[in-house]
Protein backbone atom coordinates (compact mmCIF):
# COMPACT_ATOMS: atom_id res chain seq x y z
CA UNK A 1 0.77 -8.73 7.41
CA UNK A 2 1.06 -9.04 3.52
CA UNK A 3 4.29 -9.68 1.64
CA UNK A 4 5.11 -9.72 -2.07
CA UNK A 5 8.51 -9.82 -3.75
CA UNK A 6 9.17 -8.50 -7.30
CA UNK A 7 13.06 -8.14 -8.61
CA UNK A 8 14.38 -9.09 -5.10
CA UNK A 9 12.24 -5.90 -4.04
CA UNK A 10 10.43 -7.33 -0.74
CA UNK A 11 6.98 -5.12 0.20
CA UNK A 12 5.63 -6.20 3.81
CA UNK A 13 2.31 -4.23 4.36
CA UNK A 14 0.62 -3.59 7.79
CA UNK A 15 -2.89 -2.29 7.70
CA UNK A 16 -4.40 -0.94 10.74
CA UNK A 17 -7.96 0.30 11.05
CA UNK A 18 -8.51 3.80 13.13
CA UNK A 19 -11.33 3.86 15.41
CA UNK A 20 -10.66 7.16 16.54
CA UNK A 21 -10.46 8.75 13.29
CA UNK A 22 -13.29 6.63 11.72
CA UNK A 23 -17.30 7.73 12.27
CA UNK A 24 -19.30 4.59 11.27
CA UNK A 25 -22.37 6.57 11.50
CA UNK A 26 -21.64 8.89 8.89
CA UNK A 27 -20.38 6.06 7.05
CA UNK A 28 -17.10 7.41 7.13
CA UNK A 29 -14.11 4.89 7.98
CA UNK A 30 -9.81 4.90 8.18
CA UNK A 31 -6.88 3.04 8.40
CA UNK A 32 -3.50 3.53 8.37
CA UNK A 33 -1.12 1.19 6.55
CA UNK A 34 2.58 0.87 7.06
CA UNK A 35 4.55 0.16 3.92
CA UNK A 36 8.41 -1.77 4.30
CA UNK A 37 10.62 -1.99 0.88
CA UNK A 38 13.77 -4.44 1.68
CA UNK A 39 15.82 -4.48 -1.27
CA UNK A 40 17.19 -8.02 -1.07
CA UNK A 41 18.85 -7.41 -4.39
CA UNK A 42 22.20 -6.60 -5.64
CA UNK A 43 21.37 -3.08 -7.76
CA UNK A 44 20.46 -0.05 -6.26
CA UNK A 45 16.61 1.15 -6.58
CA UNK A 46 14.72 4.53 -6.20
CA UNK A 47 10.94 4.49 -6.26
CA UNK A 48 9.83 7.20 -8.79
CA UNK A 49 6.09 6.51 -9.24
CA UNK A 50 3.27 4.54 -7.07
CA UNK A 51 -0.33 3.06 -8.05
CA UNK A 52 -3.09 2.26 -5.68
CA UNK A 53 -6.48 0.32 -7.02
CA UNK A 54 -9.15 1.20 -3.77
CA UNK A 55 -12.14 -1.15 -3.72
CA UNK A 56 -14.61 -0.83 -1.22
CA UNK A 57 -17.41 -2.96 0.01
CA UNK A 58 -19.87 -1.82 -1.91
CA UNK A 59 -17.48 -2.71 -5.40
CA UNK A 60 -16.60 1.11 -6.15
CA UNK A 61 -13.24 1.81 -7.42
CA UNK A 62 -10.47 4.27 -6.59
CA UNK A 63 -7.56 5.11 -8.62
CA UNK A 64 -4.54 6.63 -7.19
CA UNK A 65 -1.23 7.73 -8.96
CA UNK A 66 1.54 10.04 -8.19
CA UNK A 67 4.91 10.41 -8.08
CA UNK A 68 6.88 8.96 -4.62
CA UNK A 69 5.44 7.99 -1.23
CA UNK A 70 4.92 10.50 1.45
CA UNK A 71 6.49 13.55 -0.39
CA UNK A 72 9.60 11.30 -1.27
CA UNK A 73 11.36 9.32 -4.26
CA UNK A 74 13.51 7.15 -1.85
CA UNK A 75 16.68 5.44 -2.92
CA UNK A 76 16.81 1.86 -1.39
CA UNK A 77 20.55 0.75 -1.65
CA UNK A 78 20.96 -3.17 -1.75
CA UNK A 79 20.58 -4.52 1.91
CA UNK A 80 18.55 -1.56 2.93
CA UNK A 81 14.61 -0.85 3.69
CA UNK A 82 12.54 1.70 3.70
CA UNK A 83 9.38 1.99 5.77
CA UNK A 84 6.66 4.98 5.51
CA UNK A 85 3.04 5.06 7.01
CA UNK A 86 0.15 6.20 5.17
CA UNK A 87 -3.35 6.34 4.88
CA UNK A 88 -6.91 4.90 3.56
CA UNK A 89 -10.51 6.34 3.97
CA UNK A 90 -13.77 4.64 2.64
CA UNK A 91 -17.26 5.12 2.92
CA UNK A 92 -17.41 1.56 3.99
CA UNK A 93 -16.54 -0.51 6.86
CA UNK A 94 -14.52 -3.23 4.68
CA UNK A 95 -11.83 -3.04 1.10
CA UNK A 96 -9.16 -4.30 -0.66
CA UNK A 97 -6.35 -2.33 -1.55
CA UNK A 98 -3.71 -3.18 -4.17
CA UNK A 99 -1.24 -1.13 -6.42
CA UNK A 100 2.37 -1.20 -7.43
CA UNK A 101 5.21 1.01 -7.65
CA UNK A 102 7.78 2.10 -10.34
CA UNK A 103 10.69 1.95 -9.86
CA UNK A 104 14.52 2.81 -11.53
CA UNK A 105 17.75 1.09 -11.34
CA UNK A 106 21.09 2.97 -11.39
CA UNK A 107 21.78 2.27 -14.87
CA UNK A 108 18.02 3.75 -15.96
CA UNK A 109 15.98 0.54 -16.14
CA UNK A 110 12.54 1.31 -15.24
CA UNK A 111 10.53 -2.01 -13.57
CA UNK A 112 7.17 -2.12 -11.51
CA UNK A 113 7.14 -3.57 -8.16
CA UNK A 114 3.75 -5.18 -6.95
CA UNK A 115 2.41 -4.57 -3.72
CA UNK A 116 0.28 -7.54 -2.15
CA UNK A 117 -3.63 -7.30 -2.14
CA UNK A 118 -4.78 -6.24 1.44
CA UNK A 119 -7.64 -6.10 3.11
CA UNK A 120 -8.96 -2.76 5.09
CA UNK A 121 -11.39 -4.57 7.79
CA UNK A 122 -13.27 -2.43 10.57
CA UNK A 123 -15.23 -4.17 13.51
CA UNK A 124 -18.29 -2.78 11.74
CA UNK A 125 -17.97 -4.89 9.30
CA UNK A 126 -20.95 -7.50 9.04
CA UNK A 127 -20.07 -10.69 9.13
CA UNK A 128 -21.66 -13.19 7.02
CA UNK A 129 -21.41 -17.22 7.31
CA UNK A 130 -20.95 -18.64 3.64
């Protein structure tokens, strides 16, 4: 689990890798990670934009921006979470994921929540003593 706070916005991140979805052979590997926003503030928040930053093993780069999560632009009220599940596919058995997400109070102030480095780590991953 990987937690980060920004602006009394609290992002816990699960990452999970998917055996049954991944085929090491054709170098093809997926995880799922579950996403929880707790707004532990006092002003109510709605997520308008996100930003991912994908490195894999092998040190290539994927950029990923859009507007929302999962088809949505949720409203977190202060007090209240917000969980969605998504998903990650490299062509190697290890990464790091990191991003952030934009976000708008009531009264039209834009701010950018970080979301905690994570690591996306298969079983095929070679392990090497330093």
């Amino acid at each position: 689990m990987y937690t980060q706070t920004t602006r009394h916005i609290k992002i816990t991140v699960v990452p999970m890798y998917l055996a049954e979805q991944s085929d090491p052979v054709e170098s093809h590997y997926v995880w799922a990670y579950t996403i929880q926003m707790e707004n532990l503030g006092e002003e109510t928040v709605q997520l308008i934009n996100r930003y991912w930053h994908i490195t894999d093993a092998a040190g290539g780069v994927q950029e990923v921006r859009g507007a929302g999560v999962v088809g949505e632009q949720p409203v977190i009220e202060p007090g209240d979470t917000f969980q969605y599940t998504s998903g990650a596919a490299l062509t190697t058995p290890s990464g790091i994921m990191a991003g952030h997400y934009e976000m708008i109070t009531d009264a039209g102030e834009s701010f950018v929540v970080e979301i905690p480095a994570f690591s996306l780590d298969s079983p095929e991953q070679v392990q090497r003593p330093n």
